[in-house]
Protein backbone atom coordinates (compact mmCIF):
# COMPACT_ATOMS: atom_id res chain seq x y z
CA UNK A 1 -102.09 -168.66 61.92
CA UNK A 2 -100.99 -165.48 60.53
CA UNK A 3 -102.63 -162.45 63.20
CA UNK A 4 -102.51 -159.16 61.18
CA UNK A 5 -103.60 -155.99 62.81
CA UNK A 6 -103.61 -153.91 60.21
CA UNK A 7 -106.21 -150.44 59.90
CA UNK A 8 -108.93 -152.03 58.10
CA UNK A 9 -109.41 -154.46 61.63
CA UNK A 10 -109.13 -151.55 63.64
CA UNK A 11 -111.58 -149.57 61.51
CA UNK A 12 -113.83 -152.94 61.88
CA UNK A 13 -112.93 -152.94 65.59
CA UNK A 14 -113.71 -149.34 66.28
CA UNK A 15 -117.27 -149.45 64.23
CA UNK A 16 -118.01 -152.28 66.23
CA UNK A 17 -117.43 -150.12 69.72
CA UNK A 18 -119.02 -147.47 68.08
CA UNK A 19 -122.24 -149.41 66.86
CA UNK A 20 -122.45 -151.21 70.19
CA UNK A 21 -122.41 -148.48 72.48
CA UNK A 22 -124.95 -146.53 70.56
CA UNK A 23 -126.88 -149.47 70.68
CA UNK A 24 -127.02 -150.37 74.24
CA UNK A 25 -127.38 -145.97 74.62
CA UNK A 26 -130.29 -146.49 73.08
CA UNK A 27 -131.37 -149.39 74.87
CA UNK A 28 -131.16 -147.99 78.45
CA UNK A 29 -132.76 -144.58 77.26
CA UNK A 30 -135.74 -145.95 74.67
CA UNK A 31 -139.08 -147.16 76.80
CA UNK A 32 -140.98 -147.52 73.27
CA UNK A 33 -140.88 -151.30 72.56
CA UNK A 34 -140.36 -150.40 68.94
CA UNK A 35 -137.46 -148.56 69.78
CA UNK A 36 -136.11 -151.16 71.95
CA UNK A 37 -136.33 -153.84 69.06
CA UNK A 38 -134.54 -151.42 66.87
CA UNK A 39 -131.46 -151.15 69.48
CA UNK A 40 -131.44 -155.09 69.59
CA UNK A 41 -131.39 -154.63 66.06
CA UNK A 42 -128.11 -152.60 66.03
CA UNK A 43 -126.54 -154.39 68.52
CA UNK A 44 -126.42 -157.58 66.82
CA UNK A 45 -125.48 -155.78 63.50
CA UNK A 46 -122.49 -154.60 65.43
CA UNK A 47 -121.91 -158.34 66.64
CA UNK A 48 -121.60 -159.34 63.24
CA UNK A 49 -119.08 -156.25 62.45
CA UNK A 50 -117.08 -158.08 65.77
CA UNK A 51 -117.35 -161.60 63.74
CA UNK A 52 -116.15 -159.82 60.54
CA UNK A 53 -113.19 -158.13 62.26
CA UNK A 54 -112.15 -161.49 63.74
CA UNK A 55 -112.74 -163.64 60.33
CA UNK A 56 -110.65 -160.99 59.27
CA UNK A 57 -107.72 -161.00 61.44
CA UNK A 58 -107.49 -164.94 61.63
CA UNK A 59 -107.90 -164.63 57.63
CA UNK A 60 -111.34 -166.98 57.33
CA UNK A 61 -113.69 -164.70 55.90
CA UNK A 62 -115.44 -167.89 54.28
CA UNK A 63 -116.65 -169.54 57.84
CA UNK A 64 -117.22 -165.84 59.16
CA UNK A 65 -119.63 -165.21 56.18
CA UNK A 66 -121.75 -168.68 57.12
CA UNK A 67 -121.58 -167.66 60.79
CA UNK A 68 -122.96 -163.74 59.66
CA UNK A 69 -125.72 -164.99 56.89
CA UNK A 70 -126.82 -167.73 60.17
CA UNK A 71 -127.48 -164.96 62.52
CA UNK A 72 -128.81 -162.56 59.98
CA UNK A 73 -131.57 -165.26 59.55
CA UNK A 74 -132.34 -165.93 63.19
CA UNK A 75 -132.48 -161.66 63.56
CA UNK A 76 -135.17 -161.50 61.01
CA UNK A 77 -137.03 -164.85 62.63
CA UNK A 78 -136.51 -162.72 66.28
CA UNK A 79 -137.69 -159.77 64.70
CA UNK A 80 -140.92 -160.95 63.55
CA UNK A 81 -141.52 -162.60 66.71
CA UNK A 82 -140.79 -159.10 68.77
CA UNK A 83 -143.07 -156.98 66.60
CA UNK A 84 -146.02 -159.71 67.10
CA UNK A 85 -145.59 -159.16 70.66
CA UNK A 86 -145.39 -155.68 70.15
CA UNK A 87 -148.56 -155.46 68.02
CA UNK A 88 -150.92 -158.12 70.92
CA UNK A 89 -149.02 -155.37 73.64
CA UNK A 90 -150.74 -152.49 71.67
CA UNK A 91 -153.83 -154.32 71.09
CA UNK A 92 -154.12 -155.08 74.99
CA UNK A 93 -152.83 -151.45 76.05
CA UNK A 94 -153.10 -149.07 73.31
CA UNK A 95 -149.61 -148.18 73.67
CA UNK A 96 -146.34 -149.54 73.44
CA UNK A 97 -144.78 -148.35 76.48
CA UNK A 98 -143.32 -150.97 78.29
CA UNK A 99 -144.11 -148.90 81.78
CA UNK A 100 -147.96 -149.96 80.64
CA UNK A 101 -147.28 -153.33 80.63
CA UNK A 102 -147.49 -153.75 84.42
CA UNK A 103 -151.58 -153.42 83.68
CA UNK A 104 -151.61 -156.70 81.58
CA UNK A 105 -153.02 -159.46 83.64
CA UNK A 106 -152.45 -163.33 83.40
């Protein structure tokens, strides 16, 4: 196993830092559901930056691809899902604040 650490997996390494702590920033600040779903969003886009930089180092970018295009589908599946929720939250509250959904009942 040949373990290079050359700049382009450090560049990949520091984008990933980068990308993840703007994400979770974002996270802890955002009360807008919307908002919220886009910071998941970015968070996992900077897990698959993590994957890249390791397929990279260990030098199998073919597996790392499958392993990126797999959870690029089940984002988009988790996606839709959040937005739904968002959309019966707004339709219940008339906002998408999640400090509003202490009001829903059941």
């Amino acid at each position: 196993m040949n373990m290079t650490f050359d700049p382009m997996s450090l560049a990949l390494f520091a984008g990933f830092l980068a990308v993840l702590s703007a994400a979770i920033f974002s996270l802890l600040k955002v009360r807008n559901m919307l908002g919220m779903l886009i910071a998941t969003e970015v968070m996992t886009k900077g897990v698959t930056l993590l994957l890249l930089c390791a397929g990279y180092i260990n030098g199998s970018i073919e597996l790392t691809q499958t392993f990126i295009v797999t959870i690029i589908v089940i984002e988009a599946v988790v996606a839709v899902v959040a937005v739904g929720l968002a959309v019966s939250v707004y339709r219940n509250t008339g906002s998408l604040d999640i400090r509003n959904l202490n009001k829903l009942n059941g």
